[in-house]
C-alpha atoms as a PDB file:
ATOM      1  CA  UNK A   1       0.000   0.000   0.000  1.00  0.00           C
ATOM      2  CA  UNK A   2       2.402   2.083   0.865  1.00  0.00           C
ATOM      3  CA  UNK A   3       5.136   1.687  -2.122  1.00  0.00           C
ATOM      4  CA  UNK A   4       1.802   2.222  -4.235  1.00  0.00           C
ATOM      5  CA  UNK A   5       1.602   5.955  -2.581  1.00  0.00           C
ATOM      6  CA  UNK A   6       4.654   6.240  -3.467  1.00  0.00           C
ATOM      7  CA  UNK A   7       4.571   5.511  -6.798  1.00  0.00           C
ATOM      8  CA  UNK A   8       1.686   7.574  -7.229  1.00  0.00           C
ATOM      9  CA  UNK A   9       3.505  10.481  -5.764  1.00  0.00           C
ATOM     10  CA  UNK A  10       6.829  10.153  -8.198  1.00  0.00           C
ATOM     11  CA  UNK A  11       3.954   9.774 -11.391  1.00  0.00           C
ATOM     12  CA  UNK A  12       2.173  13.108  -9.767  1.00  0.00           C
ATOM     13  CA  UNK A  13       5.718  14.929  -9.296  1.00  0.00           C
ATOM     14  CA  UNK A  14       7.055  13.954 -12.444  1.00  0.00           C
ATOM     15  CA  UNK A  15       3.930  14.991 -13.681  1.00  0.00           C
ATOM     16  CA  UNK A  16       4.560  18.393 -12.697  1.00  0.00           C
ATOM     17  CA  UNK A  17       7.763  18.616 -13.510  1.00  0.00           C
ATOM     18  CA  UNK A  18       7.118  18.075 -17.519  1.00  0.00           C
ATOM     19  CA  UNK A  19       4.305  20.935 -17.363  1.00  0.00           C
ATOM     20  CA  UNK A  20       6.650  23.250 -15.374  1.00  0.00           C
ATOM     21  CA  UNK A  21       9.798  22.485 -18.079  1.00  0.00           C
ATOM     22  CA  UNK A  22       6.872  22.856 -20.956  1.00  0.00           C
ATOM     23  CA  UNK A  23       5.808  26.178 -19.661  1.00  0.00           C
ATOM     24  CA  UNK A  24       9.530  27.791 -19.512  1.00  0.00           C
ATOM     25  CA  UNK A  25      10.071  26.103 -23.240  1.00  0.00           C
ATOM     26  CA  UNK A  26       6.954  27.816 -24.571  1.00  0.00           C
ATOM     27  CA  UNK A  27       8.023  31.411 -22.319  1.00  0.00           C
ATOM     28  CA  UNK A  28      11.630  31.001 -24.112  1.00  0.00           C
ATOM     29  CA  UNK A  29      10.147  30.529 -27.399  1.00  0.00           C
ATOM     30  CA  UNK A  30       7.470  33.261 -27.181  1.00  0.00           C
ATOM     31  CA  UNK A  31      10.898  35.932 -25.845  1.00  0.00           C
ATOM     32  CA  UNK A  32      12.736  34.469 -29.394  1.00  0.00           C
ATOM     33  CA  UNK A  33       9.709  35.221 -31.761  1.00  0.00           C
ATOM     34  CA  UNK A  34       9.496  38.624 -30.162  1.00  0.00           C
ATOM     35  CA  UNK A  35      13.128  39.200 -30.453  1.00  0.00           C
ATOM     36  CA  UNK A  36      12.828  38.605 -34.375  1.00  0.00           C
ATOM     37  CA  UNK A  37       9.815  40.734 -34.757  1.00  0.00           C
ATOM     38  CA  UNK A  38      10.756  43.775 -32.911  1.00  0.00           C
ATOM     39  CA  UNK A  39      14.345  43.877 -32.111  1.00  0.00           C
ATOM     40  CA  UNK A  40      15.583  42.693 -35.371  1.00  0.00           C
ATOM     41  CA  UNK A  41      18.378  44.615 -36.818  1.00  0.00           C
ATOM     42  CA  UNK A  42      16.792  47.432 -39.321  1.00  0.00           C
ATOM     43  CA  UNK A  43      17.622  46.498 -43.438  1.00  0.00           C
ATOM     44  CA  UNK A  44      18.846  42.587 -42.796  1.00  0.00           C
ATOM     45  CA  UNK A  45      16.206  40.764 -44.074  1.00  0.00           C
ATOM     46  CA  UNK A  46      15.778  38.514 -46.879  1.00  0.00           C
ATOM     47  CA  UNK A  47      12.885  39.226 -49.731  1.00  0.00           C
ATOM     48  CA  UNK A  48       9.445  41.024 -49.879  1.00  0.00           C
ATOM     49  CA  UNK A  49       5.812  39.754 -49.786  1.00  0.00           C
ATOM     50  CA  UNK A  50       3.878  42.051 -51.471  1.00  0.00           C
ATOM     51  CA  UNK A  51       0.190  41.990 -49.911  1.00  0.00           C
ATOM     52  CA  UNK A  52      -2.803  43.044 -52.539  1.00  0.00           C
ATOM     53  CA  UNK A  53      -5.854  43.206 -51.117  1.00  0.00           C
ATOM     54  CA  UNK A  54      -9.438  42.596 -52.714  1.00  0.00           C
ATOM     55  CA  UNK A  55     -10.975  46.150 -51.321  1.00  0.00           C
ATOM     56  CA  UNK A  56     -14.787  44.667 -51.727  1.00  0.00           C
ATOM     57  CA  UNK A  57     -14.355  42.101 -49.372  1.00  0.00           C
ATOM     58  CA  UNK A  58     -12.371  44.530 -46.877  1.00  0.00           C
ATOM     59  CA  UNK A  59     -15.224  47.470 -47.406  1.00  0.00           C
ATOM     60  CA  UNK A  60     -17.707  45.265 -46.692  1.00  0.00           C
ATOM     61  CA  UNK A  61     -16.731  45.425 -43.147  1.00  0.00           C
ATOM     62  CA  UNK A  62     -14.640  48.749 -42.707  1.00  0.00           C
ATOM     63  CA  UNK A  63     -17.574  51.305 -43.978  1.00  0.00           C
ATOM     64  CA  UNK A  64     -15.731  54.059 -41.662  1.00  0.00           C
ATOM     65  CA  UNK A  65     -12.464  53.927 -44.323  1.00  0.00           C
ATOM     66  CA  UNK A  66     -14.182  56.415 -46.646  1.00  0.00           C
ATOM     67  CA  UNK A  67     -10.985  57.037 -48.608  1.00  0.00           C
ATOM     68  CA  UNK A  68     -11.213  53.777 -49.935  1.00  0.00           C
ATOM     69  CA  UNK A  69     -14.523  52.385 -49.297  1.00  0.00           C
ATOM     70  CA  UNK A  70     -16.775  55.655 -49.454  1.00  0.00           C
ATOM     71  CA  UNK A  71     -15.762  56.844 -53.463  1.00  0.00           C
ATOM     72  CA  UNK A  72     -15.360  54.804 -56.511  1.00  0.00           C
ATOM     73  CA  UNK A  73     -14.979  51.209 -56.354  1.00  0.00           C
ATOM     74  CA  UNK A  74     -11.347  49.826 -55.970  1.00  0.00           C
ATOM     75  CA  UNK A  75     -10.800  46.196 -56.987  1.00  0.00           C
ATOM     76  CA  UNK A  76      -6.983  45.112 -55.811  1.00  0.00           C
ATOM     77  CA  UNK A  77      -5.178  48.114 -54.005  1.00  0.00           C
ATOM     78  CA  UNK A  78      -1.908  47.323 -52.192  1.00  0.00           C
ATOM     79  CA  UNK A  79      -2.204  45.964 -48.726  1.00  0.00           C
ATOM     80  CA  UNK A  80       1.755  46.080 -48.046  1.00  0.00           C
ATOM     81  CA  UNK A  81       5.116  45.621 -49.245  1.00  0.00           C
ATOM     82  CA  UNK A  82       6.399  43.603 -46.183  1.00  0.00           C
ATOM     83  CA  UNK A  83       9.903  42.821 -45.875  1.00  0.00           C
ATOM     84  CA  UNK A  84      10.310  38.825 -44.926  1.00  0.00           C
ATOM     85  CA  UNK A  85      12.534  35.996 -43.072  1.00  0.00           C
ATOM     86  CA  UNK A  86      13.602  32.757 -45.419  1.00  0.00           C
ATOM     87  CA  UNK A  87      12.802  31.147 -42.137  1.00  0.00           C
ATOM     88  CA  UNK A  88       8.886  32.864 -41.712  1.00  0.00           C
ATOM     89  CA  UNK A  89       7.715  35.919 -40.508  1.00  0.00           C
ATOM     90  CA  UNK A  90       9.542  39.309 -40.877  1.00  0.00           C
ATOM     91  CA  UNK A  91      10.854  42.440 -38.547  1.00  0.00           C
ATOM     92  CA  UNK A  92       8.010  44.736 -37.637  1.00  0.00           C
ATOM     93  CA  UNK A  93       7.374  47.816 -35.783  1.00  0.00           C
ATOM     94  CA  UNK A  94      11.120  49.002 -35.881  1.00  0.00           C
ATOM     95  CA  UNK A  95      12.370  52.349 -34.730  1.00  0.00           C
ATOM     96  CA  UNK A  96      11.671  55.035 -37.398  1.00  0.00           C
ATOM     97  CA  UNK A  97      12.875  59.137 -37.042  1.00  0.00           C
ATOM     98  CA  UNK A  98      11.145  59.555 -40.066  1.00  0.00           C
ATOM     99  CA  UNK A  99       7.099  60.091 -41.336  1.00  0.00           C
ATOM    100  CA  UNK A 100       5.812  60.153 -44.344  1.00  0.00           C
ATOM    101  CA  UNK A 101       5.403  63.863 -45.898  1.00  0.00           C
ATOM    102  CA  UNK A 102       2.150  65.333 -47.152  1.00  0.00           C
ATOM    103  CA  UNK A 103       3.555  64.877 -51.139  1.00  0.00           C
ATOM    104  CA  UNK A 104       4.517  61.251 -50.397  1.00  0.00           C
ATOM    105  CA  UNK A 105       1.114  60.498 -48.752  1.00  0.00           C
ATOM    106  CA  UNK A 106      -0.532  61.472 -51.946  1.00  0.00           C
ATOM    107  CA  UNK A 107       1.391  60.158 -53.703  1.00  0.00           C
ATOM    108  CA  UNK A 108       0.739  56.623 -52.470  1.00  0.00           C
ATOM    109  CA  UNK A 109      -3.005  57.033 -52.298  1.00  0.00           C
ATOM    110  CA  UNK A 110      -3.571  56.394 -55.668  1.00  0.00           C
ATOM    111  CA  UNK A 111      -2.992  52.436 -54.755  1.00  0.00           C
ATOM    112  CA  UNK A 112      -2.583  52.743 -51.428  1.00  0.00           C
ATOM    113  CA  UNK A 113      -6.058  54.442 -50.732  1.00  0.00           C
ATOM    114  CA  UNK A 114      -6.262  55.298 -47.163  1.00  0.00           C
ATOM    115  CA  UNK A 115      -3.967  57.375 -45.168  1.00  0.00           C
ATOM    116  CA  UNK A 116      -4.438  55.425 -42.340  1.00  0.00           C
ATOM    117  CA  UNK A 117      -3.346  52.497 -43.850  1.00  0.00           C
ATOM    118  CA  UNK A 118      -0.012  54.489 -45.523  1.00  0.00           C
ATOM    119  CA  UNK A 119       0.700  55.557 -42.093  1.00  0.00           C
ATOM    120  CA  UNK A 120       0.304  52.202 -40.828  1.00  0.00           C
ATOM    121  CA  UNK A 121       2.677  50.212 -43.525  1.00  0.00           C
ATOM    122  CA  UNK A 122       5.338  52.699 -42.665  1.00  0.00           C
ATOM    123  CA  UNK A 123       4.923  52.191 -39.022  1.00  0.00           C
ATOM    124  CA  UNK A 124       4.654  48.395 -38.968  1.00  0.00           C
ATOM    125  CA  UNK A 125       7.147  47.538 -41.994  1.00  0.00           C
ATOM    126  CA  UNK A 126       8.173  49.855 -43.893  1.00  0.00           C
ATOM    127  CA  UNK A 127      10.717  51.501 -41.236  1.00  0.00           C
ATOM    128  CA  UNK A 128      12.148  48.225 -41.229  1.00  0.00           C
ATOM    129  CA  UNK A 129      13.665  48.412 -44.414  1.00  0.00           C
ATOM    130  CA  UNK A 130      16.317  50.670 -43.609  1.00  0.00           C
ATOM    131  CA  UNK A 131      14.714  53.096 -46.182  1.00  0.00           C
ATOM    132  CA  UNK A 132      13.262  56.363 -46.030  1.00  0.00           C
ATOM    133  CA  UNK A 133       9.661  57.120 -46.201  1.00  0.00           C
ATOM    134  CA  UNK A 134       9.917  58.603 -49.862  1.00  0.00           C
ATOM    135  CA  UNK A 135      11.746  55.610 -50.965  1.00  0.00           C
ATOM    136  CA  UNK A 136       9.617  52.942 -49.197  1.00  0.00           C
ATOM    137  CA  UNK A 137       6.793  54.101 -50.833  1.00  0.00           C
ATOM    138  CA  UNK A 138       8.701  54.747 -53.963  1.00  0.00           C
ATOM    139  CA  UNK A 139       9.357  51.047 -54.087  1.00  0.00           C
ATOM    140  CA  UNK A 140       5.991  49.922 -53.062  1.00  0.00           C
ATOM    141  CA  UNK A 141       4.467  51.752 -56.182  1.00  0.00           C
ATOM    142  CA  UNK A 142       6.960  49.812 -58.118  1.00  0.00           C
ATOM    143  CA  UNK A 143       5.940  46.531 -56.644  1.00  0.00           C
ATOM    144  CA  UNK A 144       2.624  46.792 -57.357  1.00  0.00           C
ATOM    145  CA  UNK A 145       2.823  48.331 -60.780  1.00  0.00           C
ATOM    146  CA  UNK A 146       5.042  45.555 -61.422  1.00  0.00           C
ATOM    147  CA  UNK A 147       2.221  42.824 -60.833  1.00  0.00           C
ATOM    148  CA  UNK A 148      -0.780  42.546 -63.813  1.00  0.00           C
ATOM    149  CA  UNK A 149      -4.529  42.033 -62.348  1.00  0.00           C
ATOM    150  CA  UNK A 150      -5.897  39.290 -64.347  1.00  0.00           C
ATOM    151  CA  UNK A 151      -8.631  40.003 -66.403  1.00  0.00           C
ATOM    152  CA  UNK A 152     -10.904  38.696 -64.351  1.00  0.00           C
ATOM    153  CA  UNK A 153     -10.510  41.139 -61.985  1.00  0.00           C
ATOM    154  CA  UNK A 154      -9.991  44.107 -63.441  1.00  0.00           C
ATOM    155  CA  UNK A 155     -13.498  45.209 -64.442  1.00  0.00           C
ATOM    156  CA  UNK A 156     -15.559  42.841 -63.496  1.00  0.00           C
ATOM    157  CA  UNK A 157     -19.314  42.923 -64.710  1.00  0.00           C
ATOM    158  CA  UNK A 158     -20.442  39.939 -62.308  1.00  0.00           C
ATOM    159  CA  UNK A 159     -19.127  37.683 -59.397  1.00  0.00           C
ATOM    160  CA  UNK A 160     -16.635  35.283 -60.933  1.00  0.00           C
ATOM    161  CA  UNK A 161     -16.918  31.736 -59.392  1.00  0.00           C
ATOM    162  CA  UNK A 162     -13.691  30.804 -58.226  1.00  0.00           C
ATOM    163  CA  UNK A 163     -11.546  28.806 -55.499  1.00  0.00           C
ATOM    164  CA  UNK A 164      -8.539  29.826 -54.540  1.00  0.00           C
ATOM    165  CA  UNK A 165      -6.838  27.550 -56.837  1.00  0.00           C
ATOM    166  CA  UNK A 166      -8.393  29.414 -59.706  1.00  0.00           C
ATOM    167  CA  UNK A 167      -7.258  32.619 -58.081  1.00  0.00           C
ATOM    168  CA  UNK A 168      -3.585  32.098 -58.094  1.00  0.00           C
ATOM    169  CA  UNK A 169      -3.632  30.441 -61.659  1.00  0.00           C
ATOM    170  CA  UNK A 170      -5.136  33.233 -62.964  1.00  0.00           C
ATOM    171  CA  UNK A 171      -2.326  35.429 -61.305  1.00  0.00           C
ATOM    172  CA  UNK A 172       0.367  32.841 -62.939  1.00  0.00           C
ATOM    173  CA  UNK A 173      -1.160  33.097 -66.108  1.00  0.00           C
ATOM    174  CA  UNK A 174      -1.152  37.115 -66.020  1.00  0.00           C
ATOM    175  CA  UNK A 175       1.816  37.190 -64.923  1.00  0.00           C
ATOM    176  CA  UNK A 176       5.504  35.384 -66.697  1.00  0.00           C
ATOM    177  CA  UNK A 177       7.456  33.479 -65.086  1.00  0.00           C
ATOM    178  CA  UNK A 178       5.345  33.300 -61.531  1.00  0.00           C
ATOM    179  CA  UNK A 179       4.207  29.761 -60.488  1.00  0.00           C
ATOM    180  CA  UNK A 180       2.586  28.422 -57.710  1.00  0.00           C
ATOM    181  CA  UNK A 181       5.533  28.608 -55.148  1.00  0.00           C
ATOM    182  CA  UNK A 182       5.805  32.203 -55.706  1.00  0.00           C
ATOM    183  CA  UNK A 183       2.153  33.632 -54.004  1.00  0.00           C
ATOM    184  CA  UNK A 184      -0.455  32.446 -51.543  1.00  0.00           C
ATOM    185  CA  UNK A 185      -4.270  33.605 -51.386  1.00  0.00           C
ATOM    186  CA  UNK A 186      -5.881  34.366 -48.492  1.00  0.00           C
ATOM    187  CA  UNK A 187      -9.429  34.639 -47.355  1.00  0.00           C
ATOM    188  CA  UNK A 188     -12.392  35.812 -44.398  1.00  0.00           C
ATOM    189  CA  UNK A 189     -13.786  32.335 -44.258  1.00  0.00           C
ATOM    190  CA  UNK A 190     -15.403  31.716 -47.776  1.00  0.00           C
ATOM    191  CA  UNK A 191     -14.367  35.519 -48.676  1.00  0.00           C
ATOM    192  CA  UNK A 192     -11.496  36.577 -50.951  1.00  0.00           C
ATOM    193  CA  UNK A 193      -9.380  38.713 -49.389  1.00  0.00           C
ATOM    194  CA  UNK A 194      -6.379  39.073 -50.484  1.00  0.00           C
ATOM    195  CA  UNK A 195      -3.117  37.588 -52.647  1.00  0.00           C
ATOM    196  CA  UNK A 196       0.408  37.537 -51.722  1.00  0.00           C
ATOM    197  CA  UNK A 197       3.282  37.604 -53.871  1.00  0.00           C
ATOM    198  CA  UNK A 198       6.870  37.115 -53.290  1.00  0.00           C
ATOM    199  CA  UNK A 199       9.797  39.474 -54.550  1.00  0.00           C
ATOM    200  CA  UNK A 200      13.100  39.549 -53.793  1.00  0.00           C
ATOM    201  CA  UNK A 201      14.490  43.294 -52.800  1.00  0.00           C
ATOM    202  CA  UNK A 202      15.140  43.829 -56.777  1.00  0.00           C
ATOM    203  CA  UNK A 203      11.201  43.254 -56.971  1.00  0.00           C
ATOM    204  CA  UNK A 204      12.123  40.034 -58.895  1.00  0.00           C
ATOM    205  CA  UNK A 205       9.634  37.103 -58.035  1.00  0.00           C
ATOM    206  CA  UNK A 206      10.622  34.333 -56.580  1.00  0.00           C
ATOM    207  CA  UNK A 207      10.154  31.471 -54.197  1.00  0.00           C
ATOM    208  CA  UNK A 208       8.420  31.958 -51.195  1.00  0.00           C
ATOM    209  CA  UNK A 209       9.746  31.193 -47.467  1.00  0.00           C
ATOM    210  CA  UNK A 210       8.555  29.834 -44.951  1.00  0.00           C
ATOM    211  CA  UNK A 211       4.880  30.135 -43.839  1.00  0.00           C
ATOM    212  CA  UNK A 212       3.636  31.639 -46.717  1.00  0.00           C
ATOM    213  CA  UNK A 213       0.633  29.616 -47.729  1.00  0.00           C
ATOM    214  CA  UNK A 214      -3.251  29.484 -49.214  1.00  0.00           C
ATOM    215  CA  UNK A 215      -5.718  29.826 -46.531  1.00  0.00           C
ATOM    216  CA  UNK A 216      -8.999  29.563 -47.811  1.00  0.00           C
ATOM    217  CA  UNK A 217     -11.581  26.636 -47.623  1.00  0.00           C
ATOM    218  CA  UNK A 218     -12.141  24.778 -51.000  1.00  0.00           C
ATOM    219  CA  UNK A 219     -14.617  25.546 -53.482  1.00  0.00           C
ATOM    220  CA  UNK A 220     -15.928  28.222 -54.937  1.00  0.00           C
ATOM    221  CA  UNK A 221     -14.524  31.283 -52.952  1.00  0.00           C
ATOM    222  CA  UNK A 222     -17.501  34.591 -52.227  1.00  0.00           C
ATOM    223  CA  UNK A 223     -15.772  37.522 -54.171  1.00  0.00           C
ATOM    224  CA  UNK A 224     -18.049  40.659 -53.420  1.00  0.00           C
ATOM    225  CA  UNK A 225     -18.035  43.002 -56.556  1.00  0.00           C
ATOM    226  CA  UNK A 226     -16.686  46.707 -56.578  1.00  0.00           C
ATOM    227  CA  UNK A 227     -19.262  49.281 -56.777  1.00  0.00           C
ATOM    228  CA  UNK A 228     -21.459  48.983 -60.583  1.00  0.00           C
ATOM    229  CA  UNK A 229     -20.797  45.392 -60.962  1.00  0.00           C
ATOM    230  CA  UNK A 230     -23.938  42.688 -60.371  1.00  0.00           C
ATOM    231  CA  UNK A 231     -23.954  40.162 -57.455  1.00  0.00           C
ATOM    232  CA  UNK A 232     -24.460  36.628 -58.936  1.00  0.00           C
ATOM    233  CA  UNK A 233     -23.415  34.580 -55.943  1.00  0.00           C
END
């Protein structure tokens, strides 16, 4: 009876042991991803993810952003130009001594449509390029002038029925020498919202690193129509 206590109370203390050595493993690693996002050394980095982002799906649910959801109808603007670790994620929210200026603002509102969101991108990732504001956004217009909206999207009369599978092809096909390894689509649940391609810091495409992936169901994806277009799904 007695050695069976026992044994019960090495199981129990062992037992705690494990979930104590778990729970500084999990602290340590939680310190390390911090470290990479926030501490990271500004301009070391290794390519670009260049965010577009379907602006029906995102003004269905941000009616207060009247600079891009209030006027005409946007189809792709550009979310981001986000630089990016081989190894997954990317340095964010680095020290900047630098804002954007009125011209540059402007500027980047003609596919960038809301200065909240250009004040954002600089804030989050763009001061982590090493560059200034000017040429951030300099470079992000390049990025995204550099990409061709598919047909498909660019004036579309009525709701295209598509999966995300359909979605990136029709970005390959647009676009030479892109394949699958190079972009990811992401969505709301069932709801397009927005593709991801990979550049490296010439704006070159190329492969993509590490967690960079498609995350939408399967099937046909919901893609809500910009303003004049008619809803067939």
């Amino acid at each position: 009876m007695v050695s069976t206590k026992i044994a019960n109370l090495r199981a129990l203390l062992l037992l705690v042991f494990l979930a104590a050595t778990t729970l500084v493993i999990s602290a340590a690693a939680a310190r390390s991803h911090s470290r990479t996002h926030e501490n990271a050394s500004i301009g070391e980095f290794d390519y670009y993810l260049v965010s577009l982002s379907w602006s029906p799906s995102f003004c269905e649910t941000h009616r207060d952003e009247k600079e891009q959801c209030g006027g005409r109808g946007f189809g792709f603007v550009l979310h981001g130009v986000w630089p990016q670790y081989l190894r997954g994620y990317g340095p964010q929210h680095c020290a900047a001594n630098q804002q954007p200026d009125d011209a540059t603002i402007l500027h980047t509102l003609a596919f960038m449509p809301s200065r909240h969101l250009v004040q954002h991108e600089w804030e989050t990732h763009g001061a982590c390029t090493g560059m200034s504001p000017t040429e951030y956004f300099a470079l992000a217009d390049r990025a995204f002038a550099s990409v061709k909206i598919p047909g498909a999207f660019a004036a579309p009369q009525s709701a295209a029925q598509l999966s995300a599978k359909d979605v990136a092809q029709a970005f390959i096909a647009a676009n030479p020498g892109m394949d699958d390894s190079m972009l990811a689509v992401t969505c709301s649940r069932n709801e397009l919202s927005e593709v991801r391609i990979c550049m490296d810091k010439d704006l070159h495409l190329q492969t993509c690193g590490k967690g960079v992936t498609t995350q939408c169901p399967s099937g046909a994806l919901r893609i809500p129509l910009a303003r004049g277009g008619t809803r067939t799904n």
